[in-house]
Protein backbone atom coordinates (compact mmCIF):
# COMPACT_ATOMS: atom_id res chain seq x y z
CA UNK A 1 -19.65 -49.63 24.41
CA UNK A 2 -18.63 -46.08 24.81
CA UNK A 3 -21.13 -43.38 25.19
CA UNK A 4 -20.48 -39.93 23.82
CA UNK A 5 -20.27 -37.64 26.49
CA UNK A 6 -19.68 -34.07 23.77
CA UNK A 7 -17.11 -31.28 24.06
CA UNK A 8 -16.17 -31.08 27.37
CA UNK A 9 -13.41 -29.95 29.34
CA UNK A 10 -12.73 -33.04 31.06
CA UNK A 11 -9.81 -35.61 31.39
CA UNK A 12 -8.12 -37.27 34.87
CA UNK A 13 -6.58 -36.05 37.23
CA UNK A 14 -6.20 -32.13 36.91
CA UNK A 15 -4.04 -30.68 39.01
CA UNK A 16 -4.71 -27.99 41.85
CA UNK A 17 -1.78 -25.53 41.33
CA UNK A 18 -2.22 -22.64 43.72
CA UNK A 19 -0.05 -19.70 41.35
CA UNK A 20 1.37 -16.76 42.88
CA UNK A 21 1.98 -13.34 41.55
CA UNK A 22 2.27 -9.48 42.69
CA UNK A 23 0.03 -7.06 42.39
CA UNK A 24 1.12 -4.17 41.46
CA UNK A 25 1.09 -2.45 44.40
CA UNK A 26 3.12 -5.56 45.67
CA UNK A 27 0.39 -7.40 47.59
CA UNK A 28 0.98 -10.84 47.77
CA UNK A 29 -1.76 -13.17 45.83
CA UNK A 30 -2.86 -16.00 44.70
CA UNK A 31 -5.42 -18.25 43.38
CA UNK A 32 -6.43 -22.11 42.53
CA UNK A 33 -6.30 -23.34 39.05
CA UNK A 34 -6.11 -26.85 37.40
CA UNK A 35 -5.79 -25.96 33.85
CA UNK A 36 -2.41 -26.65 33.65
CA UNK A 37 0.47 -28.95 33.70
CA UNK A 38 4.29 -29.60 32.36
CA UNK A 39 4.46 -28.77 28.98
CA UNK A 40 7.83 -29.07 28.28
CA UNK A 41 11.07 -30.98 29.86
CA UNK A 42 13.69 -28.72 27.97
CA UNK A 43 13.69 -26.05 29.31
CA UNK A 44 11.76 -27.19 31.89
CA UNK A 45 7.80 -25.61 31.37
CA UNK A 46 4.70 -25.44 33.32
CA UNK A 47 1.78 -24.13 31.55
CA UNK A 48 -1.53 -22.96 33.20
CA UNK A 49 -4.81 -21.48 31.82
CA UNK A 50 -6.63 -18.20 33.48
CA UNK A 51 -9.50 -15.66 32.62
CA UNK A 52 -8.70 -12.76 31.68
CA UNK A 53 -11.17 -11.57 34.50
CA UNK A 54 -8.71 -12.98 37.13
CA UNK A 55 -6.83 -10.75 39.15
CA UNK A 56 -3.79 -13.04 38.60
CA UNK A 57 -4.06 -12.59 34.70
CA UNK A 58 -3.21 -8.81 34.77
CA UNK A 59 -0.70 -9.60 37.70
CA UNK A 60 1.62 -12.42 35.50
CA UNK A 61 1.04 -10.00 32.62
CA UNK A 62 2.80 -7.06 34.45
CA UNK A 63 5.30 -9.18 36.64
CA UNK A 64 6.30 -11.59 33.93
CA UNK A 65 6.81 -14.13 37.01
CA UNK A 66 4.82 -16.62 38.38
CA UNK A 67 4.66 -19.54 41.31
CA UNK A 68 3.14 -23.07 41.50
CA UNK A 69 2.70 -23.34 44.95
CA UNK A 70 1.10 -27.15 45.91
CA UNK A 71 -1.50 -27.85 48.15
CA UNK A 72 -1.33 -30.90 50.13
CA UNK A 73 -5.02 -32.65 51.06
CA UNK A 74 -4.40 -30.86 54.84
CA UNK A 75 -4.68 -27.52 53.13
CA UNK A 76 -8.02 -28.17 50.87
CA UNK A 77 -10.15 -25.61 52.58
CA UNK A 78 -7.56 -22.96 51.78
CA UNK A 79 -6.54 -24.49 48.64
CA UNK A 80 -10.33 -24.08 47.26
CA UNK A 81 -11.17 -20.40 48.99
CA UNK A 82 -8.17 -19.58 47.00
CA UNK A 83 -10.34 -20.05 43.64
CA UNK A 84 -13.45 -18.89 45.28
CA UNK A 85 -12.32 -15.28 45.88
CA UNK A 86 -11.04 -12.49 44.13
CA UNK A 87 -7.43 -10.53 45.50
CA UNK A 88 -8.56 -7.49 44.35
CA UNK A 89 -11.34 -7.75 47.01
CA UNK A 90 -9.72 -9.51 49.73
CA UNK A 91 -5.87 -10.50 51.45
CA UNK A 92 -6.16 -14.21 50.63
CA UNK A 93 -2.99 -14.66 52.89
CA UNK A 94 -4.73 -12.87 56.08
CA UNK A 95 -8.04 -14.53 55.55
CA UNK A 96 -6.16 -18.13 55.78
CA UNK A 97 -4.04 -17.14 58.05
CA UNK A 98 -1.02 -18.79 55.87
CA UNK A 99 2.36 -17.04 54.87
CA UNK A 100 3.43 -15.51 51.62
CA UNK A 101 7.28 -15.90 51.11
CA UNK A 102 9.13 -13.44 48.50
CA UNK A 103 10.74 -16.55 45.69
CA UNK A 104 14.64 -16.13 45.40
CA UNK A 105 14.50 -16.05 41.93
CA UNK A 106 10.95 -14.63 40.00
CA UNK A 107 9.32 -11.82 41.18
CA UNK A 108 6.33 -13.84 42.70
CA UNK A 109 5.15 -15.47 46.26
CA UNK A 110 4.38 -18.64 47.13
CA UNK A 111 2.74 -20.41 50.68
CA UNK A 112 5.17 -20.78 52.90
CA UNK A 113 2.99 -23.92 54.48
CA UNK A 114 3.21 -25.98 51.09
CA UNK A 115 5.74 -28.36 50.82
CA UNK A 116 6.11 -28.55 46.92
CA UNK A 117 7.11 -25.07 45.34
CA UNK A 118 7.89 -23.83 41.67
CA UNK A 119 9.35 -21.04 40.81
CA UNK A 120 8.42 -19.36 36.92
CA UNK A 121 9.75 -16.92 34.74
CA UNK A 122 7.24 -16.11 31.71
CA UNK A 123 8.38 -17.24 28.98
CA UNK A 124 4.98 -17.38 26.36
CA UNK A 125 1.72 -16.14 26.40
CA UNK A 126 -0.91 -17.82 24.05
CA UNK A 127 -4.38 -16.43 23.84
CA UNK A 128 -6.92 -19.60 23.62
CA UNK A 129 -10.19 -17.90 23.86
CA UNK A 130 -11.87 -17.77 27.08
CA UNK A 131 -8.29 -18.24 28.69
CA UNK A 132 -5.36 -16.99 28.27
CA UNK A 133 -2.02 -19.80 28.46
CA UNK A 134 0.70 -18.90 30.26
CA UNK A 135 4.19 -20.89 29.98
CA UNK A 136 6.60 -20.58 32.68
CA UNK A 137 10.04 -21.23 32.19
CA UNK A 138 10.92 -23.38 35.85
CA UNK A 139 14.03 -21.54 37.17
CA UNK A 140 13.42 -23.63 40.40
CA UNK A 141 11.88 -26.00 42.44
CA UNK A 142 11.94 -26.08 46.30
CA UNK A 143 10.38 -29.05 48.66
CA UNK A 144 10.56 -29.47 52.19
CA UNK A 145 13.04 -31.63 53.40
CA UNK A 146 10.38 -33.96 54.78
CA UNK A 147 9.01 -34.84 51.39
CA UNK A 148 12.89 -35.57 49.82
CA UNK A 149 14.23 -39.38 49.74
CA UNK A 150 17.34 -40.59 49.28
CA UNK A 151 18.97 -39.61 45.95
CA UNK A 152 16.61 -36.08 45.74
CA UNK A 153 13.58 -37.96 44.68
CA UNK A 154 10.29 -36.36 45.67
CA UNK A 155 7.60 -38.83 48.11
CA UNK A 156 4.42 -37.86 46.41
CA UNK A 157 2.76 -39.92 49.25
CA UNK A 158 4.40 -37.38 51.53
CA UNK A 159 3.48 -34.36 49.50
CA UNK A 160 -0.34 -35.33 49.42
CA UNK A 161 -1.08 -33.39 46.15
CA UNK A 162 -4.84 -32.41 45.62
CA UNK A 163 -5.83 -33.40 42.28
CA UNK A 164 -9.19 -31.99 41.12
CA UNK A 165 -12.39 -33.92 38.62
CA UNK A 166 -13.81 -31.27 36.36
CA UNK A 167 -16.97 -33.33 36.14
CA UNK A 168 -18.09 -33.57 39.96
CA UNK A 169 -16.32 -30.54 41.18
CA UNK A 170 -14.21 -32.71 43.85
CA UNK A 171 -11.00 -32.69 45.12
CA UNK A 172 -8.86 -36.34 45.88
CA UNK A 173 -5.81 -37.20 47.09
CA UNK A 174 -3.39 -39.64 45.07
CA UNK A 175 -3.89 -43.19 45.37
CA UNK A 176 -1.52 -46.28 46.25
CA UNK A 177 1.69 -46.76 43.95
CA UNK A 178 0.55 -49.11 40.77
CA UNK A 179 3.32 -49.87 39.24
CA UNK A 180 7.07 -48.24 37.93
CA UNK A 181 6.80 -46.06 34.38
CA UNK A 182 8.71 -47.31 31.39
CA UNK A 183 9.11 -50.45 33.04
CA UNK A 184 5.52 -52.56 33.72
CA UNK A 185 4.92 -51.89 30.22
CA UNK A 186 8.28 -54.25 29.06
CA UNK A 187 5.74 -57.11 30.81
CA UNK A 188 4.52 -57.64 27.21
């Protein structure tokens, strides 16, 4: 039997995007969110969820650009100071001692260390309440070369993406490979 656990905000995973944006003096920041995800495959559309008290809020606001930077599970401790300080306080960049790279394409940064990049244009803004939805148009996506197989396909067991539990507050990495989509379902 299923116990009713209320109105949470709580389903598995959620990513840990890392989003970059400009100040507007043109210091480099960014910060950890997981309310987000693809929200659309044409044209291609990431969507993530901020405060309005966020420093990055104002930022995608004025820049109308944005980055999805990806932590893998060797940059957790930076990942999460990401979300536990404020850029209009502090150089998140200096602190970690990682590298902010100007994208080709948006007017927006992302960690040079990361191996899985994304590079937004703004293309929506839908007020929610308590955050505020921003949907990025992907004008690009850059890996590392050491995360690519053959044919282009990414090696998420390469990449090492944090995923983050709501409920507990903890951060995993992705388990073994289960099984191929719209495939193991024709088993039936």
């Amino acid at each position: 039997m299923k116990k009713s656990l209320g109105a949470k905000t709580l389903v598995y995973p959620t990513p840990v995007f890392v989003v970059g944006t400009y100040d507007q003096e043109g210091k480099p920041n960014v910060m950890t969110a997981s309310w987000g995800g693809i929200c659309c495959s044409q044209p291609p559309c990431i969507a993530v969820s901020l405060r309005k008290a966020t420093y990055t809020h104002g930022n995608i606001l004025a820049r109308k650009a944005f980055t999805i930077s990806i932590p893998s599970e060797e940059h957790i401790q930076e990942a999460n100071y990401f979300g536990l300080v404020s850029g209009r306080n502090e150089d998140k960049f200096a602190a970690t001692k990682l590298t902010p790279v100007r994208a080709e394409l948006v007017n927006a940064p992302y960690v040079k260390e990361f191996l899985l990049i994304v590079e937004c244009k703004l293309v929506h803004v839908i007020e929610l309440g308590l955050h505020t939805q921003f949907v990025g148009e992907v004008v690009d996506v850059k890996a590392e070369d050491s995360v690519i197989a053959k044919g282009g396909l990414l090696e998420i067991t390469k990449i090492k993406p944090l995923v983050f539990a709501p409920d507990t507050q903890g951060y995993y990495g992705i388990g073994k490979f289960v099984g191929k989509a719209f495939s193991v379902g024709k088993r039936i």
